[in-house]
Every structure is written in structure tokens, then in C-alpha cells.
Protein backbone atom coordinates (compact mmCIF):
# COMPACT_ATOMS: atom_id res chain seq x y z
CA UNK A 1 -67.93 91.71 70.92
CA UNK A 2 -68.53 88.67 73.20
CA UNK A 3 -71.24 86.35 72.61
CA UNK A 4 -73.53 84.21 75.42
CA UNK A 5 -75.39 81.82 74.89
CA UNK A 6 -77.97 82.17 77.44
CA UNK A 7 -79.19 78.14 77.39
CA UNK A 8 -75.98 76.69 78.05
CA UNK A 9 -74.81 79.46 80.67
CA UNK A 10 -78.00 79.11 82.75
CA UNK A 11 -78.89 75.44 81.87
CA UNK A 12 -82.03 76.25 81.24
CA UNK A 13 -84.65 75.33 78.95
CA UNK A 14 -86.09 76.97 75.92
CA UNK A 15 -84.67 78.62 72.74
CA UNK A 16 -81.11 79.99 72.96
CA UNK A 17 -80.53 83.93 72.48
CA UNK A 18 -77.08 85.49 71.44
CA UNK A 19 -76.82 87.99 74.05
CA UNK A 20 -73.85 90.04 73.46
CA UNK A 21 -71.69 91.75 75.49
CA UNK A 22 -68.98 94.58 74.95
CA UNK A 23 -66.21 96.40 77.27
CA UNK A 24 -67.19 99.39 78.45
CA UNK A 25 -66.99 103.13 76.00
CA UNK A 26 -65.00 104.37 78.38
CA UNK A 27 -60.71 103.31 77.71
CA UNK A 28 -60.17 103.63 81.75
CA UNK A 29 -59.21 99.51 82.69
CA UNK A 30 -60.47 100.22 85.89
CA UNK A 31 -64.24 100.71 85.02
CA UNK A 32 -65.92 97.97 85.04
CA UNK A 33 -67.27 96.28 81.78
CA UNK A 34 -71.11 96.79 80.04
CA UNK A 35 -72.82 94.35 78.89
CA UNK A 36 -75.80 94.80 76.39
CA UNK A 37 -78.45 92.78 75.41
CA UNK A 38 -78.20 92.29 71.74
CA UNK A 39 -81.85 91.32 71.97
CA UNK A 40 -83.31 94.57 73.09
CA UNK A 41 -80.18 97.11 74.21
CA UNK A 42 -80.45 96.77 78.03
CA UNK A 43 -77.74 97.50 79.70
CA UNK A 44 -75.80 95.46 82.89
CA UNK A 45 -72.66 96.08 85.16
CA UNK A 46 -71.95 92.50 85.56
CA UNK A 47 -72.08 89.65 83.25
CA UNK A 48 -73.79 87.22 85.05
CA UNK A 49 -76.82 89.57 85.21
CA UNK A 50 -76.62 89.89 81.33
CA UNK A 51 -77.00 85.57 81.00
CA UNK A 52 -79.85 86.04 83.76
CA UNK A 53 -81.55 88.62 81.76
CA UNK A 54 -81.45 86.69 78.76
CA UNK A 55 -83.99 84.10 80.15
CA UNK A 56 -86.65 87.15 79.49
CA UNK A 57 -86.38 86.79 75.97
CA UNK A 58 -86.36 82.63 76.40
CA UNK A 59 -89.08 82.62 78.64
CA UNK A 60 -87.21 80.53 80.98
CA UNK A 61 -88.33 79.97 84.66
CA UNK A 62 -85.35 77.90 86.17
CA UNK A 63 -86.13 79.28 90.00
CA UNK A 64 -88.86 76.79 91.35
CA UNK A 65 -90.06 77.70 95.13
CA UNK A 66 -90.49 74.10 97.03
CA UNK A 67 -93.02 74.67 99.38
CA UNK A 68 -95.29 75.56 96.67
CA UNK A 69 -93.86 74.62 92.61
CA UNK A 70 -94.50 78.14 91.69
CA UNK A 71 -91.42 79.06 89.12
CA UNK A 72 -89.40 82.45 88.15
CA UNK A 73 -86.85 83.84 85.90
CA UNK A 74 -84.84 84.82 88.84
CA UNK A 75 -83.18 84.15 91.35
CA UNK A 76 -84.29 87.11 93.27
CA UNK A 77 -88.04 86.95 92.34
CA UNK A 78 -88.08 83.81 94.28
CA UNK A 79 -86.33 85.23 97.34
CA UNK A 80 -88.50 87.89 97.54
CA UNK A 81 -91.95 85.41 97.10
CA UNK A 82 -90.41 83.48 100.15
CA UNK A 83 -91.10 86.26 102.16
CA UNK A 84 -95.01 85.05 102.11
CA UNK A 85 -94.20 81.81 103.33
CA UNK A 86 -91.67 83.25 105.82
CA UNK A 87 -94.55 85.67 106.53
CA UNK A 88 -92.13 88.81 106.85
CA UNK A 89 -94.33 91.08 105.73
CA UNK A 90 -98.14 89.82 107.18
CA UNK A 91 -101.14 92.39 107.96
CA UNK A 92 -102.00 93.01 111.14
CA UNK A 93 -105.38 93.39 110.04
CA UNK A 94 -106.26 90.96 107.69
CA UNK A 95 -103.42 88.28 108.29
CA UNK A 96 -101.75 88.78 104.38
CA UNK A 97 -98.83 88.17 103.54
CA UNK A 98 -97.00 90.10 100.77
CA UNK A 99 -93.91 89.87 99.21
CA UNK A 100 -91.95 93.49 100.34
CA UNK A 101 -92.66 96.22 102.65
CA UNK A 102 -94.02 98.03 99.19
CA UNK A 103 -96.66 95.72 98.79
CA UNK A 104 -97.58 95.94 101.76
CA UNK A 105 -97.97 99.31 101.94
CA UNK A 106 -100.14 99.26 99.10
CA UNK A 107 -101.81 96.26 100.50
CA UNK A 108 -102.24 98.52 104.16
CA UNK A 109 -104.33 100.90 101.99
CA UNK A 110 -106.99 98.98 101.16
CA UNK A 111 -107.70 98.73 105.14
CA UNK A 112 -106.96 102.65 105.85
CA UNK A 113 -109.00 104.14 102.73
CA UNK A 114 -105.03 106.08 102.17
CA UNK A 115 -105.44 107.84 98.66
CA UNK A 116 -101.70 109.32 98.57
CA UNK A 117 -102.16 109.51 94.40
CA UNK A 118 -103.33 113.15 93.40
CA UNK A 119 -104.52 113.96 90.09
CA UNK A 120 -103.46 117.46 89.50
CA UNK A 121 -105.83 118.46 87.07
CA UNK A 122 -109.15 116.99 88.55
CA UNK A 123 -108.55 116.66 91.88
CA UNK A 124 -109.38 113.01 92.56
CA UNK A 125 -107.29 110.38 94.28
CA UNK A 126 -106.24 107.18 94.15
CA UNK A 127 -104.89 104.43 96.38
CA UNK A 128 -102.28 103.18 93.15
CA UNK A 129 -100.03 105.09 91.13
CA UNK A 130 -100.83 102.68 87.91
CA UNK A 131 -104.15 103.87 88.53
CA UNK A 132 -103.58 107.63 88.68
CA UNK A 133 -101.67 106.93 85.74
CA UNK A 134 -104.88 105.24 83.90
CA UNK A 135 -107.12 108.26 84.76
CA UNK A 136 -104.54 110.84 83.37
CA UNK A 137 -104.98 109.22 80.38
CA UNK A 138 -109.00 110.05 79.62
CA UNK A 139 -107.45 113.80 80.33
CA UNK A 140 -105.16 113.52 77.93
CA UNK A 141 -107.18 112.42 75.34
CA UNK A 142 -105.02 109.30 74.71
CA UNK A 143 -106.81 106.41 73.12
CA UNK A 144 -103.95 103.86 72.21
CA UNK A 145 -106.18 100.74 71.90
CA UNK A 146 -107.18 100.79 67.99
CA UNK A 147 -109.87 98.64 66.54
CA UNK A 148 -107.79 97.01 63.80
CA UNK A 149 -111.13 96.28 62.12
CA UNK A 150 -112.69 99.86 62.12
CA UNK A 151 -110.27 101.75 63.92
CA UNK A 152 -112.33 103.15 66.20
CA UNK A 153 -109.85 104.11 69.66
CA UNK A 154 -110.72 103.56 73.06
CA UNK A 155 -108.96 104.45 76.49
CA UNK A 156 -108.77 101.46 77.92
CA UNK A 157 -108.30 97.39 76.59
CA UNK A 158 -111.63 96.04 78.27
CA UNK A 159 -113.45 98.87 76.12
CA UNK A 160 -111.99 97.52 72.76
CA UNK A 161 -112.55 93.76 73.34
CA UNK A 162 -116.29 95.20 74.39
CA UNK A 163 -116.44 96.65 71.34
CA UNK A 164 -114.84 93.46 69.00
CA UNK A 165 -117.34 91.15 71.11
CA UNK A 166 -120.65 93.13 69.93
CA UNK A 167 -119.50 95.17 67.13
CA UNK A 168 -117.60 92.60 65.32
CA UNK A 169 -119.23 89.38 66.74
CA UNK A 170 -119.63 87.71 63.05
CA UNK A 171 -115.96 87.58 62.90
CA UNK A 172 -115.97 84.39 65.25
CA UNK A 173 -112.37 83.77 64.23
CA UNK A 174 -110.61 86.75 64.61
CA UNK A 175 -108.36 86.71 67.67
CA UNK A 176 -108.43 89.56 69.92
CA UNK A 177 -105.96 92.14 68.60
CA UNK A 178 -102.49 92.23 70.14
CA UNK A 179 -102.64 95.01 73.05
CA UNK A 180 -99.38 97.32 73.89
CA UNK A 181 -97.86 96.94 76.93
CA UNK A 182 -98.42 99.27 80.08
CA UNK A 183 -94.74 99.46 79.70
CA UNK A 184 -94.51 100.74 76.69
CA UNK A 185 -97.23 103.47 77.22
CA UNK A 186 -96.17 107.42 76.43
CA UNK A 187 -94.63 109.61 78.80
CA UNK A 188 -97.73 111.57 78.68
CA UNK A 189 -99.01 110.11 81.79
């Protein structure tokens, strides 16, 4: 098991993380090696992506853009937000810029009313998948934001801090509660 220390092997700043690595399961010499995150399991085929990786868990943003200071974890976010100032992808309509040919397809929807997202059980459309995926949720029944005072549930986050605002106003003090992460949301969806 190899170790990496992911502030001295990116020089950058914040709190070191042991990110280990290990040879791939598989005895064959000429696969190439795995490398895991020993912070949260992810997986890599090359070991300078496991030391880039590692600046998640740091919170590290070495990559700085120069025309204007905005800074990310990697290398490749920042090539891909030069494509606004290279204007690669710009609207013909509107004069945007966006970052890939992706967002600008989504971005091209707002001007052609495109609602390519079906919901299968009601019928209605929408212009993002995230937001398909928020409606299937109020079909499913799924209420994963939890009132940690009450536990009352609610289908979406805005509805909860509604509900800590006038429900549980007196409690000045209290910060909001922790909310999950879209990423971590069921398969349910």
C-alpha cells in the first residue's frame, strides 16, 4: 500500500490527506495499476489523477484563470471555463457564452421552449434532467429533508428552511440543519 501525500505532490495549500494507492487485483504486470482514495474509495487508472483528486477532500483550488482570478481544483475545470473567454461555445441568440457544447445545449433551450425531459408517470416535461429528477420525487413520495427539531419531512430544502424560519423562529441560534447532497440522493429517481 503506497501512501501520497496530496500537499506536497500538488504544492498546494490546505490540510494534507493520505491518499493511498494499491496495484491493481488483477496479478497480470501488464494491467495497469489502481489507485484508491483512502479518503472515500474512488477509484483512478493513473496516479497523478489520484494526487489531483485528493485536493477534493483539501479543498484546494491551485488552477487560477488570469483573465479573471476565478480558481479550480483542476486542471481541466479551468480549460474548460476558458472556453467563455475564448467564446467557443457563444449563442447566436443571446450572445452567451458557456463552457461546453452541453451547456449550451441546455442553455439553447431556454430560447427554443425544447422540453426533451418526459415524466413517465404524469406526463409533464422539462427543459433539465435535475429537474425531471426533482418532480419524480413528489411521485415517489420521497421526503428526505427532516426537521431535526420536529421531524416533520418535506420534498424539497427551501420547504424545510420555510418551515425552521416560521415554525421554529424562537430558536434564533439554531443553524440551519445540514442538507444531503443531490449526489447522494436514492436511485429512486
Amino acid at each position: 500500500m503506497q501512501s501520497v501525500d496530496t500537499e506536497a505532490a500538488s504544492s498546494t495549500s490546505g490540510p494534507a490527506q493520505n491518499i493511498s494507492s494499491s496495484p491493481s487485483a488483477a496479478s497480470d504486470s501488464h494491467q495497469p495499476g489502481r489507485y484508491i482514495c483512502s479518503v472515500c474509495g474512488k477509484e483512478f487508472p493513473a496516479r497523478w489523477r489520484l494526487v489531483e483528486h485528493g485536493q477534493v477532500h483539501t479543498g484546494a483550488t491551485p488552477y487560477q484563470c488570469a483573465q479573471c482570478g476565478k480558481r479550480y481544483p483542476y486542471r481541466s475545470c479551468l480549460s474548460r471555463h476558458m472556453n467563455i473567454h475564448r467564446e467557443k461555445y457563444r449563442c447566436p441568440e443571446c450572445g452567451r457564452c458557456c463552457e461546453s457544447r452541453g451547456e449550451m445545449a441546455k442553455h439553447a433551450r431556454s430560447h427554443s421552449g425544447e422540453r426533451p425531459f418526459l415524466c413517465t408517470v404524469c406526463g409533464r416535461r422539462f427543459k433539465l434532467s435535475v429537474d425531471l429528477t426533482r418532480h419524480a420525487r413528489r411521485h415517489a413520495g420521497v421526503r428526505r429533508f427532516v426537521c431535526p427539531l420536529c421531524e416533520r419531512a418535506y420534498l424539497q430544502p427551501l420547504n424545510l428552511r420555510r418551515h425552521m424560519a416560521s415554525v421554529h423562529a424562537d430558536i434564533a441560534d439554531t443553524p440551519p440543519p445540514p442538507l444531503p447532497s443531490i449526489d447522494t440522493a436514492p436511485a429512486t429517481d
